[in-house]
C-alpha atoms as a PDB file:
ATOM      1  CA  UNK A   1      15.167  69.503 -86.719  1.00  0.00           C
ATOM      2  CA  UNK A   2      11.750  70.501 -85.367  1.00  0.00           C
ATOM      3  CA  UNK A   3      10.621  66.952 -86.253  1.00  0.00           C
ATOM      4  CA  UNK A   4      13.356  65.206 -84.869  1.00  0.00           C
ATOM      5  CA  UNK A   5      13.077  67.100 -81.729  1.00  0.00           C
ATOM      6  CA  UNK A   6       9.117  66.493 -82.057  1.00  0.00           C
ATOM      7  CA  UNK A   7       9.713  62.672 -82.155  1.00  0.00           C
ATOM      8  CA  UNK A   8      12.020  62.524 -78.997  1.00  0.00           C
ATOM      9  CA  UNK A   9       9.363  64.452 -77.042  1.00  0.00           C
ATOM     10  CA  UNK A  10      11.263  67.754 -76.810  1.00  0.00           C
ATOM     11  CA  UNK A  11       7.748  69.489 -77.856  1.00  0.00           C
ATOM     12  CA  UNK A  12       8.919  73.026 -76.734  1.00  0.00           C
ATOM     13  CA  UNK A  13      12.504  72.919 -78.478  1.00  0.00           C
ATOM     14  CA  UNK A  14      10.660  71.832 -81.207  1.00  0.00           C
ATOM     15  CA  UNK A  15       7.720  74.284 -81.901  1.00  0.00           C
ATOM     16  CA  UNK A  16      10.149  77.198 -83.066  1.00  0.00           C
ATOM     17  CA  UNK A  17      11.613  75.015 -85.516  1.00  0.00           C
ATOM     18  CA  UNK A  18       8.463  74.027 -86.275  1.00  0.00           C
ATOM     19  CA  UNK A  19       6.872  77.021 -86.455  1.00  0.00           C
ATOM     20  CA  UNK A  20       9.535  78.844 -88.724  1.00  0.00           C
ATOM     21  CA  UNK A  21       9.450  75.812 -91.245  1.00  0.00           C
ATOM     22  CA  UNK A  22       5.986  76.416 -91.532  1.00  0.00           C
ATOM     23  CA  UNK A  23       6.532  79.634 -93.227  1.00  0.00           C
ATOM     24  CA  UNK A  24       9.479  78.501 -95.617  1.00  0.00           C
ATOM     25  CA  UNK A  25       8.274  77.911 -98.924  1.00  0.00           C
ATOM     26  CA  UNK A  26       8.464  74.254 -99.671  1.00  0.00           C
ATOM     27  CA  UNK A  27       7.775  72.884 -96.299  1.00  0.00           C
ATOM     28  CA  UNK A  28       4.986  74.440 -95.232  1.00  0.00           C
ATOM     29  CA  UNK A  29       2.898  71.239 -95.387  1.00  0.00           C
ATOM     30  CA  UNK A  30       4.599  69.119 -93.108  1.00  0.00           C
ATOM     31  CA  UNK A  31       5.924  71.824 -90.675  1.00  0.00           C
ATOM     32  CA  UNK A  32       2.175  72.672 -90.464  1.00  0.00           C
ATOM     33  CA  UNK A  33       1.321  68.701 -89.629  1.00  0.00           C
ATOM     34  CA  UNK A  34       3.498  68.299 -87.460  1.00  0.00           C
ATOM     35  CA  UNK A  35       2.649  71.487 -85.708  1.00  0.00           C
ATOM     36  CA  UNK A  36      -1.187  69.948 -85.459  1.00  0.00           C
ATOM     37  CA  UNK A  37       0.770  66.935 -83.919  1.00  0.00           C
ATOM     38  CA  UNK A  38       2.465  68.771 -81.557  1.00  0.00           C
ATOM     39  CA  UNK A  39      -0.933  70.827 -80.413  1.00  0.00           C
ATOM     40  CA  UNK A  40      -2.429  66.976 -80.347  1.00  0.00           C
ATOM     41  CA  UNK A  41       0.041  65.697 -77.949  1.00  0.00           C
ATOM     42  CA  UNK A  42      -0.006  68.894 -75.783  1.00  0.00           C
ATOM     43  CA  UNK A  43      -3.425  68.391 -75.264  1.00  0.00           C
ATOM     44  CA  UNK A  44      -4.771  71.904 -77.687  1.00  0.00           C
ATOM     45  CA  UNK A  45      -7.174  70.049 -79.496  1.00  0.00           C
ATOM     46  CA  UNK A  46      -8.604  72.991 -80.625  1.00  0.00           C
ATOM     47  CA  UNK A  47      -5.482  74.151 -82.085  1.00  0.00           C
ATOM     48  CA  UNK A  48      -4.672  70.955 -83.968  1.00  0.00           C
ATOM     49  CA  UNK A  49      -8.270  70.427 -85.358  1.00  0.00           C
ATOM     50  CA  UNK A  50      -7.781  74.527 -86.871  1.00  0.00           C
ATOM     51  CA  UNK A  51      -4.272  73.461 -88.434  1.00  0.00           C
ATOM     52  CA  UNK A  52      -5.486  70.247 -89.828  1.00  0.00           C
ATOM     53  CA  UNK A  53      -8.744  71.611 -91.237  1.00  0.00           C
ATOM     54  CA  UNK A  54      -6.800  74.152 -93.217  1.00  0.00           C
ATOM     55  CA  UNK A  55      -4.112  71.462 -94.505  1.00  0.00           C
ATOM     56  CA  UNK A  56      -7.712  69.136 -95.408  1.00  0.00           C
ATOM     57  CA  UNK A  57      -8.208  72.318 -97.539  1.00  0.00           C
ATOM     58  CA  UNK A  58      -5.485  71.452 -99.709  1.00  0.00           C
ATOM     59  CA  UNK A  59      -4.879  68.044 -99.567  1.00  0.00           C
ATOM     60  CA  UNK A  60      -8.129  66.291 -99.419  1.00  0.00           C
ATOM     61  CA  UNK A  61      -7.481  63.072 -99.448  1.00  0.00           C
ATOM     62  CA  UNK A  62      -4.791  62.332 -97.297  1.00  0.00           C
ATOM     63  CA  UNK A  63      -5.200  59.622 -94.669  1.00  0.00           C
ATOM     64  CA  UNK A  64      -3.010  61.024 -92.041  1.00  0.00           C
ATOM     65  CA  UNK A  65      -4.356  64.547 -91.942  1.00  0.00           C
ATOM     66  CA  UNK A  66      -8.178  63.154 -92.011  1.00  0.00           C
ATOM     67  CA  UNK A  67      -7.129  60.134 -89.359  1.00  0.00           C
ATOM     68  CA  UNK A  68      -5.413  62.778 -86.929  1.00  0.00           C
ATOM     69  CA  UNK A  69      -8.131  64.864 -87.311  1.00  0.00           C
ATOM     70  CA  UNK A  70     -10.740  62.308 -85.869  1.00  0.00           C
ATOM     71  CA  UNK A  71      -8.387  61.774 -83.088  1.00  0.00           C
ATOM     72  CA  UNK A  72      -8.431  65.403 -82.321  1.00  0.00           C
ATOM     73  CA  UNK A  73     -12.213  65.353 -82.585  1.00  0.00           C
ATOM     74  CA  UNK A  74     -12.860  62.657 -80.173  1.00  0.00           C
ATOM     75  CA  UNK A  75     -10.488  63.881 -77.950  1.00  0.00           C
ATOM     76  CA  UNK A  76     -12.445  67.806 -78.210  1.00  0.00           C
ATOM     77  CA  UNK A  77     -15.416  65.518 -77.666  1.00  0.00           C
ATOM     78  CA  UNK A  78     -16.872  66.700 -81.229  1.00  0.00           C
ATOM     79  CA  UNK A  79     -18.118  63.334 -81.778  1.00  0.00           C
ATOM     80  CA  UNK A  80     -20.643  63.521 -84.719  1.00  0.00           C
ATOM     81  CA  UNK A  81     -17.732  65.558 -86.767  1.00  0.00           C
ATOM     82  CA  UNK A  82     -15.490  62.511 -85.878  1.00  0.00           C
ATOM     83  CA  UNK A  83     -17.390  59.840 -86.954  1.00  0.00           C
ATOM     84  CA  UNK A  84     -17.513  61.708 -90.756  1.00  0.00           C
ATOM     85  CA  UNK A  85     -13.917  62.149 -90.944  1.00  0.00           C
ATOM     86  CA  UNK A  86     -13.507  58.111 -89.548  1.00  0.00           C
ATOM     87  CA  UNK A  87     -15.837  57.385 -92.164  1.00  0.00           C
ATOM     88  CA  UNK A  88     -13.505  58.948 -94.739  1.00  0.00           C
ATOM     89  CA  UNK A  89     -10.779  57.663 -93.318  1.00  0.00           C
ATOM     90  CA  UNK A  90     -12.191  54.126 -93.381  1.00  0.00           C
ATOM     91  CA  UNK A  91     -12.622  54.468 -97.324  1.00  0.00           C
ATOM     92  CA  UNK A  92      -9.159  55.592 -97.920  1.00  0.00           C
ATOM     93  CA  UNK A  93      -7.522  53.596 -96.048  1.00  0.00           C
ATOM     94  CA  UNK A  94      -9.738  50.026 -95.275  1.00  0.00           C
ATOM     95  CA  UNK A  95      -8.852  47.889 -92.302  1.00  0.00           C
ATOM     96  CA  UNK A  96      -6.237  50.286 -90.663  1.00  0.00           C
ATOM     97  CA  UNK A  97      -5.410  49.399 -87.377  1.00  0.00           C
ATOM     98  CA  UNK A  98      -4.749  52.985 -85.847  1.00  0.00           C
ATOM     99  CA  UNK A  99      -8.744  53.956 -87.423  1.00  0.00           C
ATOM    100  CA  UNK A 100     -10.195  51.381 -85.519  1.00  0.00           C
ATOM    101  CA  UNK A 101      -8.223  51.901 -82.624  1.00  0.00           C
ATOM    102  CA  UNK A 102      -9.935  55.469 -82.942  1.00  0.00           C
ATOM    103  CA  UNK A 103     -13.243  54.234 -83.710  1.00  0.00           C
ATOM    104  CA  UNK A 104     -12.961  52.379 -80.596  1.00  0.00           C
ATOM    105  CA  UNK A 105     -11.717  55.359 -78.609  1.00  0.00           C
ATOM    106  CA  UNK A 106     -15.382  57.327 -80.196  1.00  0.00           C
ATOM    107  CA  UNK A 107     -17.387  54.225 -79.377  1.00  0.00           C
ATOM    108  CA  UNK A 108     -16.010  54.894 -75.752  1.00  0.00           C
ATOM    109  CA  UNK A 109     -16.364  58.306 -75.621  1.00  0.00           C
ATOM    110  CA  UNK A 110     -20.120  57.536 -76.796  1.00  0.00           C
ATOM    111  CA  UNK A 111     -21.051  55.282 -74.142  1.00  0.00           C
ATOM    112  CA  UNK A 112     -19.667  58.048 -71.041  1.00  0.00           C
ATOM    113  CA  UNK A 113     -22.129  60.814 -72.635  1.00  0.00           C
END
């Protein structure tokens, strides 16, 4: 539900569900993403880069952890931390469109400091 009510932009219905999911056995792991995702779009990038770090923890290699967390590092403007994880990211996953749509977002962010 938390999800779902994540997805139709009903952020604050949706942390509770969110939240409690995140301490069921079982579906910890994506309660815990989409918690990060929920932090993203609400602007706590500090928040969603904490949450996504410990998820990297146990799943290493996952694209969408590692690509969200780039986006959350641009956006906290830790740019040298975001240009490793995009670098990751690019191996994983080559030629993504959403990766270079965040390289292009550091590039940006590069050329205002």
């Amino acid at each position: 539900l938390g999800r779902l009510l994540l997805e139709c932009g009903r952020g604050t219905e949706a942390r509770p569900h969110l939240e409690a999911a995140a301490r069921a056995e079982g579906q910890a792991f994506p309660a815990a993403f989409h918690l990060a995702v929920l932090a993203s779009h609400e602007g706590r990038h500090g928040e969603a880069i904490s949450i996504l770090e410990q998820l990297l923890r146990v799943q290493p290699y996952h694209v969408d952890i590692r690509r969200t967390l780039a986006w959350n590092l641009v956006h906290a403007g830790q740019l040298a931390r975001a240009e490793e994880e995009l670098a990751q990211v690019e191996k994983l996953d080559p030629g993504d469109p959403e990766t270079a749509a965040i390289r292009g977002s550091l590039e940006e962010r590069r050329g205002e400091a």
